[in-house]
C-alpha atoms as a PDB file:
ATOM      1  CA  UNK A   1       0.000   0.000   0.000  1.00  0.00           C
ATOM      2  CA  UNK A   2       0.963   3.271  -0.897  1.00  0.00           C
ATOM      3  CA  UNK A   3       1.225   6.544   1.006  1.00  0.00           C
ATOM      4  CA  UNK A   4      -1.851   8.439   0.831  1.00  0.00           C
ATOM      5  CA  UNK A   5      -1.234  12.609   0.553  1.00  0.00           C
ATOM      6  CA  UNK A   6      -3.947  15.552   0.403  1.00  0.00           C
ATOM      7  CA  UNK A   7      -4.814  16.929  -3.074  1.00  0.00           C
ATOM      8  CA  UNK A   8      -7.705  18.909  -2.349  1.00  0.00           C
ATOM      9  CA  UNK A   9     -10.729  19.694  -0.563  1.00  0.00           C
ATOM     10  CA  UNK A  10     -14.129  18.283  -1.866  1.00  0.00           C
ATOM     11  CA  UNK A  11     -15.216  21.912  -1.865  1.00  0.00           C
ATOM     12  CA  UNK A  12     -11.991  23.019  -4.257  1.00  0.00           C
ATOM     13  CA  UNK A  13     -13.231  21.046  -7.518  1.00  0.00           C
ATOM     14  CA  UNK A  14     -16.746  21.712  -8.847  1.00  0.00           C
ATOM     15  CA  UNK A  15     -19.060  18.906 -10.497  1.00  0.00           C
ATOM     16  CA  UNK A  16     -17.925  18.494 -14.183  1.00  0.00           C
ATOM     17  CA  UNK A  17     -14.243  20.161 -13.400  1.00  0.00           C
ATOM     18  CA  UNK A  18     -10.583  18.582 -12.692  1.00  0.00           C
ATOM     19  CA  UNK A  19      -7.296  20.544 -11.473  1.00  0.00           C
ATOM     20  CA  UNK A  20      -3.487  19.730 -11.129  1.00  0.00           C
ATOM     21  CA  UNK A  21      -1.769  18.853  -8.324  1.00  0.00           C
ATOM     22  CA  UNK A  22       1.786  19.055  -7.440  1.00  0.00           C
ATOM     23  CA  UNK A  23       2.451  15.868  -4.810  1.00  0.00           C
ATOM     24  CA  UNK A  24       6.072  14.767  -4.274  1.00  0.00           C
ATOM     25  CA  UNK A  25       7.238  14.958  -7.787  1.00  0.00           C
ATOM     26  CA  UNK A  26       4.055  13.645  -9.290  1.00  0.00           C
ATOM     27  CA  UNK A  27       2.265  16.220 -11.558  1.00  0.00           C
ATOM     28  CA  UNK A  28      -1.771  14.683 -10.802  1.00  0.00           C
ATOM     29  CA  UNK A  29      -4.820  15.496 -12.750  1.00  0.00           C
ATOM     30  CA  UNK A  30      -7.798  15.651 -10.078  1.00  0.00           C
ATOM     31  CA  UNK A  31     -11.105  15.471 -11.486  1.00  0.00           C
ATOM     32  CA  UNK A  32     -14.714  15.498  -9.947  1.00  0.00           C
ATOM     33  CA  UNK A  33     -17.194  12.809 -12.134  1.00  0.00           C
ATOM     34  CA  UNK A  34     -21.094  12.197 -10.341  1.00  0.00           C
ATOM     35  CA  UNK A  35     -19.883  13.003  -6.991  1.00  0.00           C
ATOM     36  CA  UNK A  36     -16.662  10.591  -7.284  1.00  0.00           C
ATOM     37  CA  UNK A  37     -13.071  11.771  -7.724  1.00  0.00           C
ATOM     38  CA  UNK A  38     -10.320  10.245  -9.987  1.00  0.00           C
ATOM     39  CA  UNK A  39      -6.961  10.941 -10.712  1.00  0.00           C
ATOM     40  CA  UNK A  40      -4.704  10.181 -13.457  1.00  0.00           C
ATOM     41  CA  UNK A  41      -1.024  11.237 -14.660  1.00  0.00           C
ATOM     42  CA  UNK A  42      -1.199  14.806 -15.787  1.00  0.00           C
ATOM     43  CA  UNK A  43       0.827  14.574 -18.595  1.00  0.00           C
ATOM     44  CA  UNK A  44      -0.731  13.334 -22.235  1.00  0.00           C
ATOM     45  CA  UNK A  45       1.199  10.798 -24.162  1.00  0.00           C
ATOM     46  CA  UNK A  46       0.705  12.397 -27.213  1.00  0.00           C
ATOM     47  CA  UNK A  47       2.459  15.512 -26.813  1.00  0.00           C
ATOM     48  CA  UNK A  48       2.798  16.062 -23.293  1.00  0.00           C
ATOM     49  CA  UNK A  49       0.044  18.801 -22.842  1.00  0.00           C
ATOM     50  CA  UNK A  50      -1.754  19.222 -19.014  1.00  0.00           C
ATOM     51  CA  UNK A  51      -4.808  17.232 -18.604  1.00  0.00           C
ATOM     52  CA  UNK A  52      -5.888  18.389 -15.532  1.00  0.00           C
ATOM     53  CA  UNK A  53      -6.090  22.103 -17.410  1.00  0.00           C
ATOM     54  CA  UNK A  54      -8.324  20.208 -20.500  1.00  0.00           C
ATOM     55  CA  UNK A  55     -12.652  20.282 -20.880  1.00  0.00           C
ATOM     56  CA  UNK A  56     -14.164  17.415 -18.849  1.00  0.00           C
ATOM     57  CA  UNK A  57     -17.494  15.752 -20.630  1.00  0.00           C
ATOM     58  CA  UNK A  58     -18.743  12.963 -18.218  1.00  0.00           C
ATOM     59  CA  UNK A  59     -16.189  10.717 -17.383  1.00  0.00           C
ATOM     60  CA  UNK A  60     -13.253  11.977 -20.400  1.00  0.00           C
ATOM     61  CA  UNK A  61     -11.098  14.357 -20.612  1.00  0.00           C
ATOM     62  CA  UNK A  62      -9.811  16.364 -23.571  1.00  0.00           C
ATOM     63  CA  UNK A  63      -6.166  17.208 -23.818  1.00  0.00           C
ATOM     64  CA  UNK A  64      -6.232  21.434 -23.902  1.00  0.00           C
ATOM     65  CA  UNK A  65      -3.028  20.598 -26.890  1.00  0.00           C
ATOM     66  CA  UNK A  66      -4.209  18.145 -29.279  1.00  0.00           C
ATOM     67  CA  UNK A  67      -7.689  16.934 -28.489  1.00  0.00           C
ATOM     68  CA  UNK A  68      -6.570  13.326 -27.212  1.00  0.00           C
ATOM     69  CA  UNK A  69      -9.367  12.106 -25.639  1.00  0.00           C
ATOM     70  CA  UNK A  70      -8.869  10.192 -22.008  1.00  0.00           C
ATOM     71  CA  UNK A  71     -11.569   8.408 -19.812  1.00  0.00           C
ATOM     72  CA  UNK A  72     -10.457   9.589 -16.350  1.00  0.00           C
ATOM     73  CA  UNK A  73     -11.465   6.610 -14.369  1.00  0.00           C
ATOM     74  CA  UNK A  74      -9.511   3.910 -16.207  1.00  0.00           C
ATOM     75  CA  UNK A  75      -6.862   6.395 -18.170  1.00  0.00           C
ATOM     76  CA  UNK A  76      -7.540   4.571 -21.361  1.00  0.00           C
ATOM     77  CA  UNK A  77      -6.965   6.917 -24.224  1.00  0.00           C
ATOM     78  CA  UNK A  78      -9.703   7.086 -26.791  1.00  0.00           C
ATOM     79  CA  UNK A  79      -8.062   8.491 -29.822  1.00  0.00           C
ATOM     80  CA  UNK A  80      -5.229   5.946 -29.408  1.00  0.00           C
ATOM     81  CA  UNK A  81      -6.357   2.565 -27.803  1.00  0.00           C
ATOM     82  CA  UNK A  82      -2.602   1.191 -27.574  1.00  0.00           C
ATOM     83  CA  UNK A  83      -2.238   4.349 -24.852  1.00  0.00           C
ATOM     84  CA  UNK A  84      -3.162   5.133 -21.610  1.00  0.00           C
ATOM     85  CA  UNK A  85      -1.804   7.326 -18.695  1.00  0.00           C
ATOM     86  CA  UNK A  86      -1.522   6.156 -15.180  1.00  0.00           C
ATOM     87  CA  UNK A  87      -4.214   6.095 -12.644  1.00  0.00           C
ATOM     88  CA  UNK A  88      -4.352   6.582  -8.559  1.00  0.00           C
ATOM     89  CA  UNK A  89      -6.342   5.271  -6.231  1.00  0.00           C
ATOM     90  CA  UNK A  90      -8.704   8.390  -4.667  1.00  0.00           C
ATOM     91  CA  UNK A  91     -10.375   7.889  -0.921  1.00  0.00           C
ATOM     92  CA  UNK A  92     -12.135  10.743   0.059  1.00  0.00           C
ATOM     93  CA  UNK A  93     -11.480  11.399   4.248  1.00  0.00           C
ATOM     94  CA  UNK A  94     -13.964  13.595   5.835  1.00  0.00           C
ATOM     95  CA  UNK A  95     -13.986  16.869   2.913  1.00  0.00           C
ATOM     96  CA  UNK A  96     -10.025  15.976   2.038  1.00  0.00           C
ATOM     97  CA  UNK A  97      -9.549  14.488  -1.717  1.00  0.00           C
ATOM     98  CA  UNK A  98      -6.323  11.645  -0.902  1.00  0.00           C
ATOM     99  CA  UNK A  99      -4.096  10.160  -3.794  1.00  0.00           C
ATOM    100  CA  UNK A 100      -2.553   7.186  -2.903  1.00  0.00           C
ATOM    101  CA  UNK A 101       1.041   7.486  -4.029  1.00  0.00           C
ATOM    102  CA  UNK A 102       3.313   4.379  -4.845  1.00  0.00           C
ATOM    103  CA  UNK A 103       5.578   3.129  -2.205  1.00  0.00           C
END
């Protein structure tokens, strides 16, 4: 099991919207999907661009860059099924948002 660190409040991300974290070296894309948060690596395999900055519809998530689409609960990519970005376990403790980092 991994160490579990604070992202965010449940107040800080809206319905619909995601952010970026900074956590120990990890850039994290936090996003808030029917009342359950995910998080995946910020960065998009295609060109590198900030996921947590791109449009959220439902449960994917539009690289601001390119367009690549990601679903945000498994990190599959969309546009290229052979890709996918890393995902972290979420637990939500009292109103904090917790990423479970690797060991």
């Amino acid at each position: 099991m991994g160490e579990r660190v604070r992202v965010a409040g449940t107040q800080d991300l809206a319905p619909g919207t995601g952010m970026v974290a900074e956590v120990r070296g990890h850039r994290i894309a936090v996003f808030h999907v029917d009342g359950q948060f995910y998080a995946i690596d910020n960065t998009c395999v295609h060109r590198g661009g900030p996921l947590g900055e791109g449009e959220l519809n439902g449960e994917v998530v539009s690289c601001p860059w390119h367009g690549w689409e990601y679903n945000v609960k498994t990190g599959a990519c969309l546009t290229n099924p052979s890709a996918s970005v890393k995902t972290y376990p979420v637990v939500v403790e009292n109103s904090d948002v917790m990423v479970e980092l690797p060991s």
